[in-house]
Every structure is written in C-alpha cells, then in structure tokens.
Protein backbone atom coordinates (compact mmCIF):
# COMPACT_ATOMS: atom_id res chain seq x y z
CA UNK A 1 0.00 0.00 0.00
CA UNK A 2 3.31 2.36 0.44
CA UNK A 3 3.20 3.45 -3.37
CA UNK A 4 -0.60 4.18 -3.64
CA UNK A 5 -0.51 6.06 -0.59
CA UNK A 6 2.51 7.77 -1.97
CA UNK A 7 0.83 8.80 -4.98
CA UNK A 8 -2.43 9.69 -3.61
CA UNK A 9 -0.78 12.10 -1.12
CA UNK A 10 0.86 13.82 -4.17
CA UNK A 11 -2.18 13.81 -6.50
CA UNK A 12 -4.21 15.46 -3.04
CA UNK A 13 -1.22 17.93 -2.90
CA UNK A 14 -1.18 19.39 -6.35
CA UNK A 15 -4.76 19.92 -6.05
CA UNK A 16 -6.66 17.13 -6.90
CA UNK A 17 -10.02 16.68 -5.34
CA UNK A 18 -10.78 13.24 -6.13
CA UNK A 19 -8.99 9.34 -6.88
CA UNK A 20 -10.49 5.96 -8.13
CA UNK A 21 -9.57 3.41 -6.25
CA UNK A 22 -9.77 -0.57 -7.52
CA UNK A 23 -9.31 -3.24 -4.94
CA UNK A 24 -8.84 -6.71 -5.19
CA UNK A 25 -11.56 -7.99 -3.22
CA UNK A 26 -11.76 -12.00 -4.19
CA UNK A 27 -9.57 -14.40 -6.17
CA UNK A 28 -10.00 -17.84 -7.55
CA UNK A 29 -7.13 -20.21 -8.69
CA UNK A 30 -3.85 -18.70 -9.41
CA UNK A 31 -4.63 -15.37 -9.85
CA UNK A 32 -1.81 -12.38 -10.37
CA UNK A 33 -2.34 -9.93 -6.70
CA UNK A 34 -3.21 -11.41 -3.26
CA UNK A 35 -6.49 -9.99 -1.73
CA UNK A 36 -6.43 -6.11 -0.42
CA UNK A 37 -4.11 -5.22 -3.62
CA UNK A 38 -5.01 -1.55 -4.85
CA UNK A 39 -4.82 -0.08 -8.04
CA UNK A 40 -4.87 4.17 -7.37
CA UNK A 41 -6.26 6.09 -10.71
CA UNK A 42 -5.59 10.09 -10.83
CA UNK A 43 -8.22 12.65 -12.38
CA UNK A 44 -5.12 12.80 -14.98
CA UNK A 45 -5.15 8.87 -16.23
CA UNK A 46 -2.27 8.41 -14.07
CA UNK A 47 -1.94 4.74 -12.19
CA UNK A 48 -0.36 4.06 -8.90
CA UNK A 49 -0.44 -0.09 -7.56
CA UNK A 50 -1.55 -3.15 -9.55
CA UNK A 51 -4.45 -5.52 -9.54
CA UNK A 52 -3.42 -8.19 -12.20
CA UNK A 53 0.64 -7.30 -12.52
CA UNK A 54 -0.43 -5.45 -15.74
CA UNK A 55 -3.11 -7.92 -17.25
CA UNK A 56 -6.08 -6.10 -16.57
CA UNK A 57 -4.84 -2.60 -15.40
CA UNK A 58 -5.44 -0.85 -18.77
CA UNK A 59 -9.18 -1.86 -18.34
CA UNK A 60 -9.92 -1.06 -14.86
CA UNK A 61 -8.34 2.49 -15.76
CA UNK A 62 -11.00 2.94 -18.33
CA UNK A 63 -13.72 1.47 -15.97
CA UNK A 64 -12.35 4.59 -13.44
CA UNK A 65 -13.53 7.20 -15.73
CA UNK A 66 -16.77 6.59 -15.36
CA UNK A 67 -16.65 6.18 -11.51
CA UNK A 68 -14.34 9.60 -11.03
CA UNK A 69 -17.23 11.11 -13.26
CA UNK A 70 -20.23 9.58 -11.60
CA UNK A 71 -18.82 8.46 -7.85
CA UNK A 72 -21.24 5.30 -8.35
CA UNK A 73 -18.95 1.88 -7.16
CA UNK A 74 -18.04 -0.71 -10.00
CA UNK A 75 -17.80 -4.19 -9.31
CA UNK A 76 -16.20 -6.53 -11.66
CA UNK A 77 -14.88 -9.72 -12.27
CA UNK A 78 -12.03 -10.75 -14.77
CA UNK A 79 -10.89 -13.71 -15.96
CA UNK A 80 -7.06 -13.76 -16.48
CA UNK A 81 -6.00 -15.81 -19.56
CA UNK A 82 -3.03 -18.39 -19.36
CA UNK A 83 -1.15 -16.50 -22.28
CA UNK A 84 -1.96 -12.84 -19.47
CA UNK A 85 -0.65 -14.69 -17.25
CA UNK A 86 2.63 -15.49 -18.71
CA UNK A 87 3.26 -11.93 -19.15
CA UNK A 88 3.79 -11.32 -15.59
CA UNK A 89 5.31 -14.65 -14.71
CA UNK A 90 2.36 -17.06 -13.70
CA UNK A 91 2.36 -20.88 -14.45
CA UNK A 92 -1.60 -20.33 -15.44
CA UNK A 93 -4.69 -17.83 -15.17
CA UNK A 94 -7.29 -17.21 -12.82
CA UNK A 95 -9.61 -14.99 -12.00
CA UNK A 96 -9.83 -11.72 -9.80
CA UNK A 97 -13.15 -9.96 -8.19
CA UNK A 98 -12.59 -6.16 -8.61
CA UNK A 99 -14.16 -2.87 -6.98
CA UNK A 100 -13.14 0.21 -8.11
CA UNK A 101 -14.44 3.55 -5.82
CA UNK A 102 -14.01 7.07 -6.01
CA UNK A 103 -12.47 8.55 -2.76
CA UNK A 104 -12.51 12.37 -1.62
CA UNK A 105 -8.56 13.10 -1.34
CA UNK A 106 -9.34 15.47 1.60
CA UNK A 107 -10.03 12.43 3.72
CA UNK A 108 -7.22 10.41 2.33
CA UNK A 109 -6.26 9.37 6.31
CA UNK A 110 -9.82 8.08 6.59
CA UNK A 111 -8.93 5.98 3.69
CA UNK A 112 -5.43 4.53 4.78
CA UNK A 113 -6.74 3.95 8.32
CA UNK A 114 -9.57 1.12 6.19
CA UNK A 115 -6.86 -1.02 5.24
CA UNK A 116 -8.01 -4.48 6.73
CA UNK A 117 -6.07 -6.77 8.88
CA UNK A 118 -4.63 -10.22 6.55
CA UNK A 119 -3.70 -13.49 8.07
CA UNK A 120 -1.51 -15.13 6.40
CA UNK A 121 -1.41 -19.25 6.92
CA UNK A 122 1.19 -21.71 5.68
CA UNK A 123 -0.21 -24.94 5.97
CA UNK A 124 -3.80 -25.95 4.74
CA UNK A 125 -4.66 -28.16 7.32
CA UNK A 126 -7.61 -28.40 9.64
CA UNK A 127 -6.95 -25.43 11.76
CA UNK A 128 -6.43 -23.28 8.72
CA UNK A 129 -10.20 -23.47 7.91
CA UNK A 130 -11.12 -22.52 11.67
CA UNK A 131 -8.64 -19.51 11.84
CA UNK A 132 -9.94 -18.18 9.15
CA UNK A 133 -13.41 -18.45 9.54
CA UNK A 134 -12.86 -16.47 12.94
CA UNK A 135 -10.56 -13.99 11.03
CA UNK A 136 -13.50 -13.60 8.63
CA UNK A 137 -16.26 -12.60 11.50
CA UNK A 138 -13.44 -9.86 12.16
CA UNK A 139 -13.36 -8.23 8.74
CA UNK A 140 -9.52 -9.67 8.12
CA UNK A 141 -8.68 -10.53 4.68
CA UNK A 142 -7.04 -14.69 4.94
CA UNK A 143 -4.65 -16.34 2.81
CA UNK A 144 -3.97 -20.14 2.79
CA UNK A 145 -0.79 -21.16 1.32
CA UNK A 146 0.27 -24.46 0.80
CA UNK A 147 2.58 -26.19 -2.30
CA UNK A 148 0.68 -29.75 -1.75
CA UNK A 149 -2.45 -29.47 -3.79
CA UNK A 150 -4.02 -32.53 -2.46
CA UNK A 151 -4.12 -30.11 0.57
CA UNK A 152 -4.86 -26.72 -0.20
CA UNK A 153 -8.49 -27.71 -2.13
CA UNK A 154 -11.56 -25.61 -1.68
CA UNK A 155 -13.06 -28.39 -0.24
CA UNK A 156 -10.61 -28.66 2.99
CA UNK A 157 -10.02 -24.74 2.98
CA UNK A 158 -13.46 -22.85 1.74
CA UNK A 159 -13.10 -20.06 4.24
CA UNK A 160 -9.85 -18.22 2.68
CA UNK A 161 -10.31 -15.11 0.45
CA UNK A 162 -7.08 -16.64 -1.32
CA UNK A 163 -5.88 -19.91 -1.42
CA UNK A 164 -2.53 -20.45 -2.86
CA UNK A 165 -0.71 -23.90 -4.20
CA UNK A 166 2.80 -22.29 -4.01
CA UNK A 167 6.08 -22.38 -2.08
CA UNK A 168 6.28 -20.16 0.59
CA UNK A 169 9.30 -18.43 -0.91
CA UNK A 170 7.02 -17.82 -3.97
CA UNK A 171 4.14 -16.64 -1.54
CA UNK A 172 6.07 -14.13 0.62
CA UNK A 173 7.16 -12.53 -2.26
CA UNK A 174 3.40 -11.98 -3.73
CA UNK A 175 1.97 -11.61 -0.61
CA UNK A 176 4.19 -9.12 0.95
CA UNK A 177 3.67 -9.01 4.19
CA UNK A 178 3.23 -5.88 6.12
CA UNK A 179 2.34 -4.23 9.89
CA UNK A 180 -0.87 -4.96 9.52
CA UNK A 181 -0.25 -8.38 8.53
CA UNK A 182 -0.26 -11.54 10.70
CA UNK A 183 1.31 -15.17 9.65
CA UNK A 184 1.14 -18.46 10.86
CA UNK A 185 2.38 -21.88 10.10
CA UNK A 186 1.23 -24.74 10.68
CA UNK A 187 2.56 -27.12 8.06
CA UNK A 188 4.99 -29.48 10.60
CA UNK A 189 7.25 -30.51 8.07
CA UNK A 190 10.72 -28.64 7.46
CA UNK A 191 10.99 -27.88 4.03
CA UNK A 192 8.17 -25.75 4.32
CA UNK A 193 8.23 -24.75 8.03
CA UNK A 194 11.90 -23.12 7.49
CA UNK A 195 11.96 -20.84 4.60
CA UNK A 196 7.80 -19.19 5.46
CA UNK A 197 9.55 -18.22 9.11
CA UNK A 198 12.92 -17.25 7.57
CA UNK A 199 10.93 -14.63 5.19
CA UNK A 200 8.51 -14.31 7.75
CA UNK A 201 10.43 -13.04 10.72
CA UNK A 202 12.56 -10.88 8.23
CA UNK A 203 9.45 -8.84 7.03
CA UNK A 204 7.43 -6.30 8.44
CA UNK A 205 4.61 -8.50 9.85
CA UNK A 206 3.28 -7.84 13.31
CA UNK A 207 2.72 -11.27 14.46
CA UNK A 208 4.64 -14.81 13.22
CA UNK A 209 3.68 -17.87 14.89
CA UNK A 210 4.33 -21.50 14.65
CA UNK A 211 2.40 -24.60 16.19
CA UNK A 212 4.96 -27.02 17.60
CA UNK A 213 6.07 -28.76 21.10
CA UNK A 214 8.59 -26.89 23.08
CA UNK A 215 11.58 -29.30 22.19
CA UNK A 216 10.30 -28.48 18.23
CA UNK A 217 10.95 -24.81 18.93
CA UNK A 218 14.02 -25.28 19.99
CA UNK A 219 15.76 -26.94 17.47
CA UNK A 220 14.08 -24.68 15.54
CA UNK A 221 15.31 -21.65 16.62
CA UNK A 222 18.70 -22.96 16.28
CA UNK A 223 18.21 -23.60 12.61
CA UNK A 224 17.18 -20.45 11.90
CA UNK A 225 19.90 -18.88 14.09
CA UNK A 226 22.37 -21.09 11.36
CA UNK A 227 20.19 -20.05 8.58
CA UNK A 228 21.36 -16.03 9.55
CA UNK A 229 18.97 -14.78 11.57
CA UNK A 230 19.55 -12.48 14.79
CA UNK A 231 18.33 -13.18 18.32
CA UNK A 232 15.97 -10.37 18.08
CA UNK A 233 14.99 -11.66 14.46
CA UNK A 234 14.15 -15.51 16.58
CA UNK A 235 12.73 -13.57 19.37
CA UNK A 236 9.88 -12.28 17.71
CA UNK A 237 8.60 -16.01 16.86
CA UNK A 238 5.45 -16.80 18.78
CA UNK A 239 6.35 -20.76 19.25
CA UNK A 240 4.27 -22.35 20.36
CA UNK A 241 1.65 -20.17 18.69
CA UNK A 242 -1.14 -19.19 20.83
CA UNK A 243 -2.52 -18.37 24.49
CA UNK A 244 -2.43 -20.95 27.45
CA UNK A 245 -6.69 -21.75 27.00
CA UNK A 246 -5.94 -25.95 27.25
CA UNK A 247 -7.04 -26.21 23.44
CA UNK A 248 -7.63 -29.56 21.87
CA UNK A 249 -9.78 -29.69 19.11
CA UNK A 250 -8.88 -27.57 15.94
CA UNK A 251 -11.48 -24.45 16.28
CA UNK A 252 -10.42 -24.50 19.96
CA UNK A 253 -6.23 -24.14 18.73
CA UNK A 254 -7.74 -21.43 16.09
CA UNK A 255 -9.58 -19.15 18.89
CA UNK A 256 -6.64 -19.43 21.41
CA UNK A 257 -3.91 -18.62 17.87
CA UNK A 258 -6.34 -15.72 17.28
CA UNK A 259 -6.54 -14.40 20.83
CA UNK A 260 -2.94 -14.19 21.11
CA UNK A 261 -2.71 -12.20 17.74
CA UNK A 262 -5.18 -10.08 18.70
CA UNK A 263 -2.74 -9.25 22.15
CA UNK A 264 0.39 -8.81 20.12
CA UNK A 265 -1.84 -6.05 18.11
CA UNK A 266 -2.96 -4.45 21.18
CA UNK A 267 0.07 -4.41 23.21
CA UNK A 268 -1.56 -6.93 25.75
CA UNK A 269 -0.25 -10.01 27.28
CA UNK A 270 -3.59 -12.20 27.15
CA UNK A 271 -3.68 -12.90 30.76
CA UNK A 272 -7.58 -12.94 33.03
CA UNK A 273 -8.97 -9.07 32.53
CA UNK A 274 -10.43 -9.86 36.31
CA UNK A 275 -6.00 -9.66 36.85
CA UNK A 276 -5.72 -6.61 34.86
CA UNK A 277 -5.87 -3.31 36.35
CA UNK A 278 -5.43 -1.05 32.83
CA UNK A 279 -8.74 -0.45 30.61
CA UNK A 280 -10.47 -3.02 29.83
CA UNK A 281 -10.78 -1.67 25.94
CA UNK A 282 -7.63 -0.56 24.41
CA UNK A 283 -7.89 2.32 21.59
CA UNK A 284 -5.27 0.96 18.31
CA UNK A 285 -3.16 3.26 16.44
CA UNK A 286 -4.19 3.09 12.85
CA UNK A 287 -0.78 0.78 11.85
C-alpha cells in the first residue's frame, strides 16, 4: 500500500479533489495480486499499484472514468487468460473480483486507516479453515498457502479469500507481508516450516507464529539462528503459537492462535482481565 498512498498524497497535494480506487476484493485459482491489492487512478489517467501485474490494469483504468465522473462503485470480475498470465510470470490464469471507488482526497487518512487486517497461513490443514473463519467474522482478509495441492483444495479450505498452491518463498514474495499483517504456520514438516519463518520473521509483519512442542521450537530456533537470523529476528517467533486456553480440538487451537494475535496487536499479554488493572478496551493506532 506504500506506493498508492505515496501517490495519492501527491495527487491530493497538487490539487486534486478526487482518486479511483480498484481493490482486489476475491480471487479464484492462481490469480496475479493477493487480496487487499489496490490499483490508485488520478483525475489525470495516471496509475499508482496493480491488480493483475499489468493484465487487466489498462481496463480497470477505463472502468475509473466513469466512476471519477459519476462516484457510483463498479464491481467486476475478470478472468485472467493463461497467455496474461505469462506476461507477468504465472504458471496459469485465474480470475480476480474487482471494486473500483471514487475517494474524496481530503479524507485520504480516513482511507489509509480502512486497510483491513490479513492473516496469512502456511499450511492448509484443519486449523487453517477454523482460523480463518474467525478472522473472517473480524473483517480480516485470509490467505492459505500451501505447495501440496491434495491439501490446499476448496473443499478442505473454503473459508480463505485466497488460497494459494505455491512455495512459501514464492508466496512471501506476492503476498508481501506488512504491519498490519499476521502469519502463521502450521505445516509441521521442514521444508516448508523453514523458509515461510525465515521470510517471515525478516518482514514487516506484526505477528509470526508457529504450532509445535517446546523441544520443536528449539531446534528450531537454532536452525534459523544457522540459517542467519539475529536473536531479536528468533525472538519475535510466537512458538508455540497461541494463548495458554488448554485447546484440543482444531477451532479450539484457532480461537486461542487468534486471541494471542489479537494481544500482540494491542500491546496486551492475554492474561484474566479480572488480573488486569489497565482499561479493559484498548484504543489501536491506525498501523
């Protein structure tokens, strides 16, 4: 969001009154842009962001024209071609649910503070479907990554705004994770365990977890200390992931994942609010 919010400032300080904005509200197979990816169109034609990684962006700009002149929301749908795809690097198409708005430039902070929350889950197993069906009751925008395609199926995983069969080198790196971003993994195998933390821990994401027994945290913090990564870097892994609620069953893990998130956001430790002494409600600063 750094370059649309860049670009909006500057069209806002030259005197522009107004911006379309397209957002990438759905996707469906491999499609080019996670969820929440904006696409920023000036009074003047000119484009800030990407929806598609160029497939579809000269048609949403045309679409914009007509919202800029009317202020009426557009909702589309486009279906990205395998031969589009190719263009911008992808193995095959997909398709991507658009909305394109006009925003008043004068309230341009009201507009950066309505970024949503994303979770961000390596691992489509049976506690990927609960976390983000609670994510979803809280507005946050979930992606489920996972390179086994026998796993990460609609049918096992139908909660996830995005569901991805790709390596999470390949993920990080399309997702993009930022501060209001929050990633956990859950996929108990090595290859895949190692590289989502490595590129986790090293990006700007507020919250990395990682299911596991004690002893499993250990030796994994010691591989990632040999893989280059500082004390502080390992210190910010949340292993095992989640608050002390005696969880057993998979929703139960999700809710007691999510709570501890939720902390980390606020500042909070999770403990009994009957132990607390501060506010009960804590007011976030837009992130």
């Amino acid at each position: 969001m750094t370059e649309v919010q860049a670009e909006l400032e500057r069209w806002r300080d030259r005197g522009d009154e107004h911006a379309a904005v397209a957002t990438v509200v759905a996707t469906r197979f491999s499609a080019p842009r996670p969820v929440g990816s904006k696409l920023a169109i000036s009074e003047r034609g000119e484009l800030a962001g990407s929806v598609s990684g160029g497939c579809v962006e000269g048609e949403v700009a045309t679409v914009s024209r007509e919202v800029l002149a009317s202020g009426e929301t557009h909702a589309l749908t486009y279906g990205i071609t395998d031969e589009q795809a190719g263009t911008v690097g992808l193995p095959c198409g997909g398709e991507i649910d658009v909305t394109i708005e006009r925003i008043l430039l004068s309230e341009l902070e009201d507009f950066a503070e309505d970024a949503p929350h994303r979770l961000l889950v390596f691992g489509a197993v049976d506690i990927a479907e609960s976390l983000c069906r609670a994510a979803n009751e809280l507005g946050w925008q979930t992606v489920v990554a996972d390179p086994r395609a026998k796993f990460a199926t609609r049918d096992r995983i139908a909660s996830a705004d995005e569901l991805l069969v790709e390596w999470p080198e390949e993920v990080l790196a399309q997702v993009e994770p930022d501060e209001r971003t929050a990633i956990v993994v859950l996929t108990h195998e090595e290859r895949f365990d190692l590289p989502a933390l490595l590129g986790g821990l090293r990006s700007g994401a507020f919250y990395v977890g990682a299911i596991g027994s004690r002893r499993t945290q250990e030796s994994r913090r010691e591989r990632l200390l040999g893989e280059g990564l500082s004390e502080a870097e390992c210190d910010r892994l949340s292993g095992p992931t989640g608050l002390d609620l005696g969880a057993e069953t998979p929703a139960e893990t999700a809710v007691s994942i999510l709570a501890e998130i939720l902390a980390v956001r606020a500042g909070r430790s999770g403990g009994r609010l009957r132990d607390a002494s501060g506010r009960i409600h804590v007011e976030l600063q837009p992130r």
